[in-house]
Every structure is written in structure tokens, then in C-alpha cells.
C-alpha atoms as a PDB file:
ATOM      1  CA  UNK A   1     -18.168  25.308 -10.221  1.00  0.00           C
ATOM      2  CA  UNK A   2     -19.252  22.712  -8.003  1.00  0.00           C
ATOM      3  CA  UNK A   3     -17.629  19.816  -5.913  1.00  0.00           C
ATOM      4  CA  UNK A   4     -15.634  16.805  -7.258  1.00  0.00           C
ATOM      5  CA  UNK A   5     -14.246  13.775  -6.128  1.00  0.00           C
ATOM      6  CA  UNK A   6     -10.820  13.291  -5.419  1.00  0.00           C
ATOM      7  CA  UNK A   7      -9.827  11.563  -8.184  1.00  0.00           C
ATOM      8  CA  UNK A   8      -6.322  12.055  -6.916  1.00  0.00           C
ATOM      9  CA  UNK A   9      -6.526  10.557  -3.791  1.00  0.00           C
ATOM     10  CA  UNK A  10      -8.148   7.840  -5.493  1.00  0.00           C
ATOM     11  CA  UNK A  11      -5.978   6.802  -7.892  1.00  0.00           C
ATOM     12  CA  UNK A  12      -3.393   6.638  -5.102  1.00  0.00           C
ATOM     13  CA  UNK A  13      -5.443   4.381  -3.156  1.00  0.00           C
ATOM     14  CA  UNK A  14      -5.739   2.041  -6.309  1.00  0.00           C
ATOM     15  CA  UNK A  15      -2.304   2.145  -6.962  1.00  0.00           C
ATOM     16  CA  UNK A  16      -1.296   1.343  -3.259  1.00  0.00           C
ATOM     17  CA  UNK A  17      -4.176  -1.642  -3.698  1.00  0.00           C
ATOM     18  CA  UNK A  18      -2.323  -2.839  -6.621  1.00  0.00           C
ATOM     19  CA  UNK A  19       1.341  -2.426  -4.898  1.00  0.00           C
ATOM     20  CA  UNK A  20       0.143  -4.343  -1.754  1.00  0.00           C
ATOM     21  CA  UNK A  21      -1.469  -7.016  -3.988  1.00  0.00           C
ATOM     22  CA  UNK A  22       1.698  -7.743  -6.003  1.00  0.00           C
ATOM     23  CA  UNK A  23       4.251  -7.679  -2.849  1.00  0.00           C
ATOM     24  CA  UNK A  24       5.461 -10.925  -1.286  1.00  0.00           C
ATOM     25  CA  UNK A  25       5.525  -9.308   2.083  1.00  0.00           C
ATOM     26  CA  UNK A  26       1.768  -9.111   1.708  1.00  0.00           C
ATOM     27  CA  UNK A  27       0.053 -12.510   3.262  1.00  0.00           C
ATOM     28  CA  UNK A  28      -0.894 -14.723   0.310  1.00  0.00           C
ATOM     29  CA  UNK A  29      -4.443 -14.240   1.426  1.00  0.00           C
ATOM     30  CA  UNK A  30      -4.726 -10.368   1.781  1.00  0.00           C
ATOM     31  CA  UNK A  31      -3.016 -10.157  -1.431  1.00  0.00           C
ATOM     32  CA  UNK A  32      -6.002 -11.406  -3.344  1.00  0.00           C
ATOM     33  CA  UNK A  33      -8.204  -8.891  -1.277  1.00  0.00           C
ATOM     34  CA  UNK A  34      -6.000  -6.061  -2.310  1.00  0.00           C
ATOM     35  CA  UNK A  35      -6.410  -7.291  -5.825  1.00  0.00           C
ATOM     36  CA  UNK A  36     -10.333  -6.864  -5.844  1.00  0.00           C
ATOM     37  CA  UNK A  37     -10.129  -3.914  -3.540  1.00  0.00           C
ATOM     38  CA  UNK A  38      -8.147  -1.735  -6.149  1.00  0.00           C
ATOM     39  CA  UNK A  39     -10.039  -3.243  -9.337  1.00  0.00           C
ATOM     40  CA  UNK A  40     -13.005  -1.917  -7.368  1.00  0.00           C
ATOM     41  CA  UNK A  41     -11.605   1.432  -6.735  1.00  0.00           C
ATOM     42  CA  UNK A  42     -10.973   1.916 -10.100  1.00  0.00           C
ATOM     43  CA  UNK A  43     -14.043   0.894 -11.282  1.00  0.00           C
ATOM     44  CA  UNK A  44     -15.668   3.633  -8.880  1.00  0.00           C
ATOM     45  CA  UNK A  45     -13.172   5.813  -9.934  1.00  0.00           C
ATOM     46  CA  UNK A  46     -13.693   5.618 -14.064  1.00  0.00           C
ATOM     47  CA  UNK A  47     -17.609   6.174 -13.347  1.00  0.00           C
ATOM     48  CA  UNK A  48     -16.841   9.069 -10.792  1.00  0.00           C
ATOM     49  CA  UNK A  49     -14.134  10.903 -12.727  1.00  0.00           C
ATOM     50  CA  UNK A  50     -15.377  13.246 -14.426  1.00  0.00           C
ATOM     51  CA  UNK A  51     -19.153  14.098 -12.201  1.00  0.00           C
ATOM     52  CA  UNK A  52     -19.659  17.438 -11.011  1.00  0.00           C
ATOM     53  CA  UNK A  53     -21.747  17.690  -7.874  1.00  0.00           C
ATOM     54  CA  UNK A  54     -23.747  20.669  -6.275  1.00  0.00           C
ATOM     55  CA  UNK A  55     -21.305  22.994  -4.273  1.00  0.00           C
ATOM     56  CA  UNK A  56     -21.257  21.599  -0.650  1.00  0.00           C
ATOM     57  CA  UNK A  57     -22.240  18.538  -1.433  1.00  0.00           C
ATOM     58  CA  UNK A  58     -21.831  16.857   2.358  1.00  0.00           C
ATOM     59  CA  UNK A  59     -21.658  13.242   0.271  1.00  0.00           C
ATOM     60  CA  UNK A  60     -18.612  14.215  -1.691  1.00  0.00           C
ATOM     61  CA  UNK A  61     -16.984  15.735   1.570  1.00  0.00           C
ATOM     62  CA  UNK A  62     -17.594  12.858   3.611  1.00  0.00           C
ATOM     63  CA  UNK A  63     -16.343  10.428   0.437  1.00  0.00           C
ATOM     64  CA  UNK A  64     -12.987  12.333  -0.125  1.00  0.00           C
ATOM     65  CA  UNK A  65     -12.515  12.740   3.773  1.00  0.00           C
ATOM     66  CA  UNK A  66     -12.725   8.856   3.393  1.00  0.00           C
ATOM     67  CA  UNK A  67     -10.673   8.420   0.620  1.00  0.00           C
ATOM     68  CA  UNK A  68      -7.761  10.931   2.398  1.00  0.00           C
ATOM     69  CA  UNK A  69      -7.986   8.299   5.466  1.00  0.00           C
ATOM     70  CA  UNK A  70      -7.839   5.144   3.098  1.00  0.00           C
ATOM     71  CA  UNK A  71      -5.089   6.332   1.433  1.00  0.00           C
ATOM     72  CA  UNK A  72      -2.946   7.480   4.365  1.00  0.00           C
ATOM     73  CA  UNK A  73      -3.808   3.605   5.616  1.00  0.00           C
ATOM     74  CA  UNK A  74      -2.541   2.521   3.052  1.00  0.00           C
ATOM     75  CA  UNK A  75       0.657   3.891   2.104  1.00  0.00           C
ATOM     76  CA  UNK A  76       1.404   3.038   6.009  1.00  0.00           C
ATOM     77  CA  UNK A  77       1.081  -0.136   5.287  1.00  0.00           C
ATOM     78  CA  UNK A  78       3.053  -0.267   2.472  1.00  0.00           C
ATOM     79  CA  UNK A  79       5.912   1.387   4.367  1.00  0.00           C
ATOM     80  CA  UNK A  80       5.095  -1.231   7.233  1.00  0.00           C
ATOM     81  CA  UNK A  81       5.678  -4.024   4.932  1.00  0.00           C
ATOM     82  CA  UNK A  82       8.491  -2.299   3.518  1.00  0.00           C
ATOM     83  CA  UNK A  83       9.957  -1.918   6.591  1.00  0.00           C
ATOM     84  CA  UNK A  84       9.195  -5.408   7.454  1.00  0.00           C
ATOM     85  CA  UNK A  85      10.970  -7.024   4.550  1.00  0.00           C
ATOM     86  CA  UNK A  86      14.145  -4.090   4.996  1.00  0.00           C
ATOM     87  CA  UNK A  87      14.614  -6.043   8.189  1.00  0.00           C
ATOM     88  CA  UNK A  88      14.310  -8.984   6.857  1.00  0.00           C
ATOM     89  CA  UNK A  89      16.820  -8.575   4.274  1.00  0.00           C
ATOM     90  CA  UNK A  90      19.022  -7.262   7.437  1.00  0.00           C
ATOM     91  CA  UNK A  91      18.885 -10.484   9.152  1.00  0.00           C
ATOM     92  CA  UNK A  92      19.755 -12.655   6.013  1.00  0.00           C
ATOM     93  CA  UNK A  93      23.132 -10.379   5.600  1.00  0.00           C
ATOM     94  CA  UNK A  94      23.194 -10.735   9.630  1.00  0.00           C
ATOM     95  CA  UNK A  95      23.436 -14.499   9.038  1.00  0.00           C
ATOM     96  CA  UNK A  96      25.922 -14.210   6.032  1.00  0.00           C
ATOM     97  CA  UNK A  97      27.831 -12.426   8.620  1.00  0.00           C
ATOM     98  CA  UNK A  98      27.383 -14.615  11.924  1.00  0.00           C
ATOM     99  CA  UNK A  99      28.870 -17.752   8.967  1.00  0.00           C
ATOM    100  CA  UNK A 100      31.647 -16.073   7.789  1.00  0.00           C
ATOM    101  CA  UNK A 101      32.936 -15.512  11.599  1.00  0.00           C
ATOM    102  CA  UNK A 102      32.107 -18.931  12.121  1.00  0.00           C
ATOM    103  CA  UNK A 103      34.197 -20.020   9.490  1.00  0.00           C
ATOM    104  CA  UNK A 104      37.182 -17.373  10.685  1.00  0.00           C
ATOM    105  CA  UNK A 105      36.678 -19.203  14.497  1.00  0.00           C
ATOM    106  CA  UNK A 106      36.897 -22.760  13.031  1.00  0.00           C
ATOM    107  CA  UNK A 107      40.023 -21.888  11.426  1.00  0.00           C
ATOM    108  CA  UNK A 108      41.493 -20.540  14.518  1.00  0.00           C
ATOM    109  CA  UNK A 109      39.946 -23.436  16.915  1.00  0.00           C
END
């Protein structure tokens, strides 16, 4: 049958580019790398898609061994910035919080 990429894993990686280059929590900067990262990915992708390689091809191993890694990289850091902005959204209710007892301790003062 022979070896193929995996397209997959690919498309995931894209999609993550695309997620991290759309977020706010991404740095203004990075977001734009993200951007051509996963427009480049795809481009790889649509001219990969549907080639068949020779069975034990050690080229296609070694590209969807680095496409598994890329892709775990990069959904981490899209929990990491999800993460990061959960906790920010914690300490802006924190603060609603920390005013409204300030308001209840002015009254009582």
C-alpha cells in the first residue's frame, strides 16, 4: 500500500497555528508568526495529501514523528494560554470582589 503522511496530524497543527494566531493571549508579535506558520502548513499539506510513498519510507517516518511532536507543542500551548487568560479572567472577578467588600467596609467605617 505504501506510507503516507499524516495528514491528520497535520491539519491539527494548522488549525492550532490558526487558533494561536487569532487569540489575544498570543503576543502581538508571535501571532503574526503563527499566521505564516499555519498558511505554510497547509500549503505543505494540500501538495502532500494525497502522495503515496514506498513502504518504510524513513523520510515519511521521521516527518510524521515530527509532525506528532509539533502538534503535541502546540495544543500545550494553546492550553497554556488558555490557562493563562482562565486566570486572568479569575483575577478581574477577584477585583470585582476585593471592591464590593470595600464598598461593604466603607459603609460600616
Amino acid at each position: 500500500m505504501g506510507d503516507r503522511l499524516n495528514v491528520q496530524d497535520l491539519t491539527d497543527c494548522i488549525v492550532e497555528c490558526f487558533e494561536l494566531s487569532s487569540s489575544g493571549a498570543t503576543p502581538p508579535k508571535l501571532r503574526n508568526d503563527f499566521l505564516v506558520l499555519g498558511k505554510r502548513l497547509r500549503g505543505a499539506l494540500l501538495n502532500l495529501v494525497s502522495a503515496k510513498f514506498s513502504e518504510g519510507t524513513d523520510a515519511v517516518r521521521d516527518a510524521n514523528a515530527r509532525i506528532a511532536d509539533v502538534n503535541r507543542r502546540l495544543k500545550a500551548e494553546v492550553t497554556r494560554l488558555s490557562d493563562f487568560a482562565d486566570t486572568l479572567h479569575a483575577g478581574a472577578a477577584l477585583v470585582g470582589s476585593l471592591d464590593s467588600l470595600l464598598k461593604l467596609a466603607v459603609a460600616f467605617a
